[in-house]
C-alpha atoms as a PDB file:
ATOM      1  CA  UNK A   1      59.783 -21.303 -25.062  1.00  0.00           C
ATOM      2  CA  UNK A   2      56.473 -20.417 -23.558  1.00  0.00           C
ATOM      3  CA  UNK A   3      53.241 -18.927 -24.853  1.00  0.00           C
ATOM      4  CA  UNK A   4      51.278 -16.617 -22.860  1.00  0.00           C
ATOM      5  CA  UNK A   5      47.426 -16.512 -23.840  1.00  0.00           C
ATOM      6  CA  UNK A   6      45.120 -13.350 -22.859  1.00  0.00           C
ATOM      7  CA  UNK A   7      42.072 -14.805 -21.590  1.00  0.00           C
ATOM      8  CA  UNK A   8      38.922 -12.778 -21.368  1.00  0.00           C
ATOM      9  CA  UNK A   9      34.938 -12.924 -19.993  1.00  0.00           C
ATOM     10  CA  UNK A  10      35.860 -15.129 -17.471  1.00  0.00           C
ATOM     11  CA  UNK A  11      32.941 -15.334 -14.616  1.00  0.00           C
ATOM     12  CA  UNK A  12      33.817 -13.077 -11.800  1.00  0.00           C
ATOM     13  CA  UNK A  13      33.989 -16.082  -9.774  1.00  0.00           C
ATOM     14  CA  UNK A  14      36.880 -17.618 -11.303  1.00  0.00           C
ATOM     15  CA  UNK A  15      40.084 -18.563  -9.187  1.00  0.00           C
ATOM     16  CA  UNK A  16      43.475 -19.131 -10.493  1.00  0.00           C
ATOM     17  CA  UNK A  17      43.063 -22.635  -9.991  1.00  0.00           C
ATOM     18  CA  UNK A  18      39.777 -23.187 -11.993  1.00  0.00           C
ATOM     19  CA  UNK A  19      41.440 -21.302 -15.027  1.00  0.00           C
ATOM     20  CA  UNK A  20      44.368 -23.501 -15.188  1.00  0.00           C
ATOM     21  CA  UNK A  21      42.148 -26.523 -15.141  1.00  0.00           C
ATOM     22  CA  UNK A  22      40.290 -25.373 -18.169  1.00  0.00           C
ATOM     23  CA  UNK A  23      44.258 -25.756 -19.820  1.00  0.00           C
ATOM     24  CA  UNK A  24      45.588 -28.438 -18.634  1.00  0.00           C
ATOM     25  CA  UNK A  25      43.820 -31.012 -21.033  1.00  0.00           C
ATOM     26  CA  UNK A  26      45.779 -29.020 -23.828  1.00  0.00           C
ATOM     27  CA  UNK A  27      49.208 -28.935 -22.478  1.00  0.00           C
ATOM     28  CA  UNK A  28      51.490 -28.417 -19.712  1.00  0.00           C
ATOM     29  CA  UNK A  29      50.117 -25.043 -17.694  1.00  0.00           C
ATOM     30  CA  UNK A  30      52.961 -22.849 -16.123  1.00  0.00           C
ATOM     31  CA  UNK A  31      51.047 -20.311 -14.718  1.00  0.00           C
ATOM     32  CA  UNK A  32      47.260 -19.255 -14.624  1.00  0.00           C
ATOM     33  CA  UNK A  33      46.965 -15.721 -13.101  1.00  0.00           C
ATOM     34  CA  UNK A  34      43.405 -14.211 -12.674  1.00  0.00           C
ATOM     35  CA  UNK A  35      43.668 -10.436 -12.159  1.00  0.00           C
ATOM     36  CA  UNK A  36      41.823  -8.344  -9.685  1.00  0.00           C
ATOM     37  CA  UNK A  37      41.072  -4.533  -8.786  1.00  0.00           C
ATOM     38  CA  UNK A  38      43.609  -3.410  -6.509  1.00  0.00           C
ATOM     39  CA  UNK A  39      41.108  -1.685  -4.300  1.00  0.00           C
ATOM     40  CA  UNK A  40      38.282  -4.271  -3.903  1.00  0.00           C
ATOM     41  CA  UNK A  41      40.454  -7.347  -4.551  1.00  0.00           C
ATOM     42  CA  UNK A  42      37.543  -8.773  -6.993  1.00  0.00           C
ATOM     43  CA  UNK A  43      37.953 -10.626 -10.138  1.00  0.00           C
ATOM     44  CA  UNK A  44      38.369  -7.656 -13.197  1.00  0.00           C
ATOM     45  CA  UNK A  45      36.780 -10.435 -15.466  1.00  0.00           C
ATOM     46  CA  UNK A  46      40.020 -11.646 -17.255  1.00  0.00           C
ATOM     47  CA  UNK A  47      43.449 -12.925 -16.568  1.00  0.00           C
ATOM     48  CA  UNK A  48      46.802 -15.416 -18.482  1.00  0.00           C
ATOM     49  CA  UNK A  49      47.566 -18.607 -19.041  1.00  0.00           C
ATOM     50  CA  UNK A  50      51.134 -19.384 -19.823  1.00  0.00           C
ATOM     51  CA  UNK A  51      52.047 -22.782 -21.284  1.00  0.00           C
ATOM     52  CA  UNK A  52      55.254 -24.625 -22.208  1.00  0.00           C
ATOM     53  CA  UNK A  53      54.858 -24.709 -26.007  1.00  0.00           C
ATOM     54  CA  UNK A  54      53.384 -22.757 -28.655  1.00  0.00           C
ATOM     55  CA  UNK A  55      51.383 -25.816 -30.131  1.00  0.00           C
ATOM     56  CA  UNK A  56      50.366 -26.245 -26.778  1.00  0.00           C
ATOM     57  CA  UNK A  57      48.816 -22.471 -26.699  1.00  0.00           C
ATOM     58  CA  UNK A  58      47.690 -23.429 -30.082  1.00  0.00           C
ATOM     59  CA  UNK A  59      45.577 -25.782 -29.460  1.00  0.00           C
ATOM     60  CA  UNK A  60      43.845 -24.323 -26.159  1.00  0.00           C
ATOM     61  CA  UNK A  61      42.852 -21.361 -28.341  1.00  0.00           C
ATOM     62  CA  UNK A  62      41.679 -22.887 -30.685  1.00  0.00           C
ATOM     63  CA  UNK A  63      39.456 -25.541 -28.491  1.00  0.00           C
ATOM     64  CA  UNK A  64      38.468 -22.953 -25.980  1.00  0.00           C
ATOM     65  CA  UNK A  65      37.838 -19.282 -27.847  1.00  0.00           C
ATOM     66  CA  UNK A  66      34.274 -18.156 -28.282  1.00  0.00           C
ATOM     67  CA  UNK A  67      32.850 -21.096 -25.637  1.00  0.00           C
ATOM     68  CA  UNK A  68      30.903 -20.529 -23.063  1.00  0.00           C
ATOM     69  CA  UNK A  69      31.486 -20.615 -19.156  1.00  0.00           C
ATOM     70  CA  UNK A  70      28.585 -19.835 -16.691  1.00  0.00           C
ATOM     71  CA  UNK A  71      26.961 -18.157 -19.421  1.00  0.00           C
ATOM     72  CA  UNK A  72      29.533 -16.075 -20.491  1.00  0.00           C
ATOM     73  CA  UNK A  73      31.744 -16.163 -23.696  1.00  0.00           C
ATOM     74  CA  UNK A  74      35.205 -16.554 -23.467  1.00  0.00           C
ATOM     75  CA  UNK A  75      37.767 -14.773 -25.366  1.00  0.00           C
ATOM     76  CA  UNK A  76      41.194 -16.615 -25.841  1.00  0.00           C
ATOM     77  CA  UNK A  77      44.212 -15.307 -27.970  1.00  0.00           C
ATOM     78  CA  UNK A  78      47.623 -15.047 -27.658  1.00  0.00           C
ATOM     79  CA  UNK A  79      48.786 -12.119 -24.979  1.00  0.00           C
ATOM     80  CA  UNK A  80      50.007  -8.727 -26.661  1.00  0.00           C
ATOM     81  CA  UNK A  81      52.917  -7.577 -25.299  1.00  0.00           C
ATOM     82  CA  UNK A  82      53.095  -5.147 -22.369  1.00  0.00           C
ATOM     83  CA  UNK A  83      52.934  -1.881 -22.784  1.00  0.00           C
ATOM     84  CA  UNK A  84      54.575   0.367 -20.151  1.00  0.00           C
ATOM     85  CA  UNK A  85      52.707   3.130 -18.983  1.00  0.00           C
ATOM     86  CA  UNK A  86      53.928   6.312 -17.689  1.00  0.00           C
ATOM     87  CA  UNK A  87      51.553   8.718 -15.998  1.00  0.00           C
ATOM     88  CA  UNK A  88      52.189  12.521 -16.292  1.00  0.00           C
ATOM     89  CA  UNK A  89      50.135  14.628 -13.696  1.00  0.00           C
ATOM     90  CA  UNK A  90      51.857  18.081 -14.829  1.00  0.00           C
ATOM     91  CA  UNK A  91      49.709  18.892 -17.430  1.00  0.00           C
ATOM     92  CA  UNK A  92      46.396  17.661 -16.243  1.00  0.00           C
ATOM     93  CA  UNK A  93      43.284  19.622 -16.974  1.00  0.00           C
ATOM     94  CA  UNK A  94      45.617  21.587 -19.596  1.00  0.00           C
ATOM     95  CA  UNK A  95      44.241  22.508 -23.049  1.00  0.00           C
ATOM     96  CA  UNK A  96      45.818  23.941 -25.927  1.00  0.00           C
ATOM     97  CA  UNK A  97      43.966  26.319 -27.916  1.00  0.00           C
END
């Protein structure tokens, strides 16, 4: 079973490509997504790693949280799951008193 890891203060520059590098010399990388604004298409500063095993995961974190990368620190745990959003426009603006 996979481990997804949260990855965070990731230059702005980063592709998906560069951020599964940074994993690979800790296990077998399944996917590296870097996520972007959906307006400007730029880099929102973060993005996941997912990798085969949980030692795997393990031992990325534990090698690669709080390092630097283009003088940023990094921020690597494992991903929380999602939570799903629902938006509610009826009562916007509306206070109780």
């Amino acid at each position: 079973m996979g481990s997804k890891m949260y990855v965070g203060g990731l230059p702005y520059s980063t592709t998906d490509a560069e951020l599964s590098a940074m994993f690979v010399p800790y296990g077998a990388v399944e996917s590296a997504k870097i996520i972007t604004d959906k307006t400007t298409g730029q880099s929102r500063g973060f993005g996941f790693v997912e990798m085969n095993s949980a030692s795997e995961a393990q031992s990325a974190i534990t090698a690669l949280n709080s390092t630097e990368m283009e003088g940023r620190t990094l921020i690597v745990d494992l991903a929380k799951p999602q939570v799903s959003r629902t938006t509610s426009y009826g009562d916007r603006g509306r206070r109780e008193y």
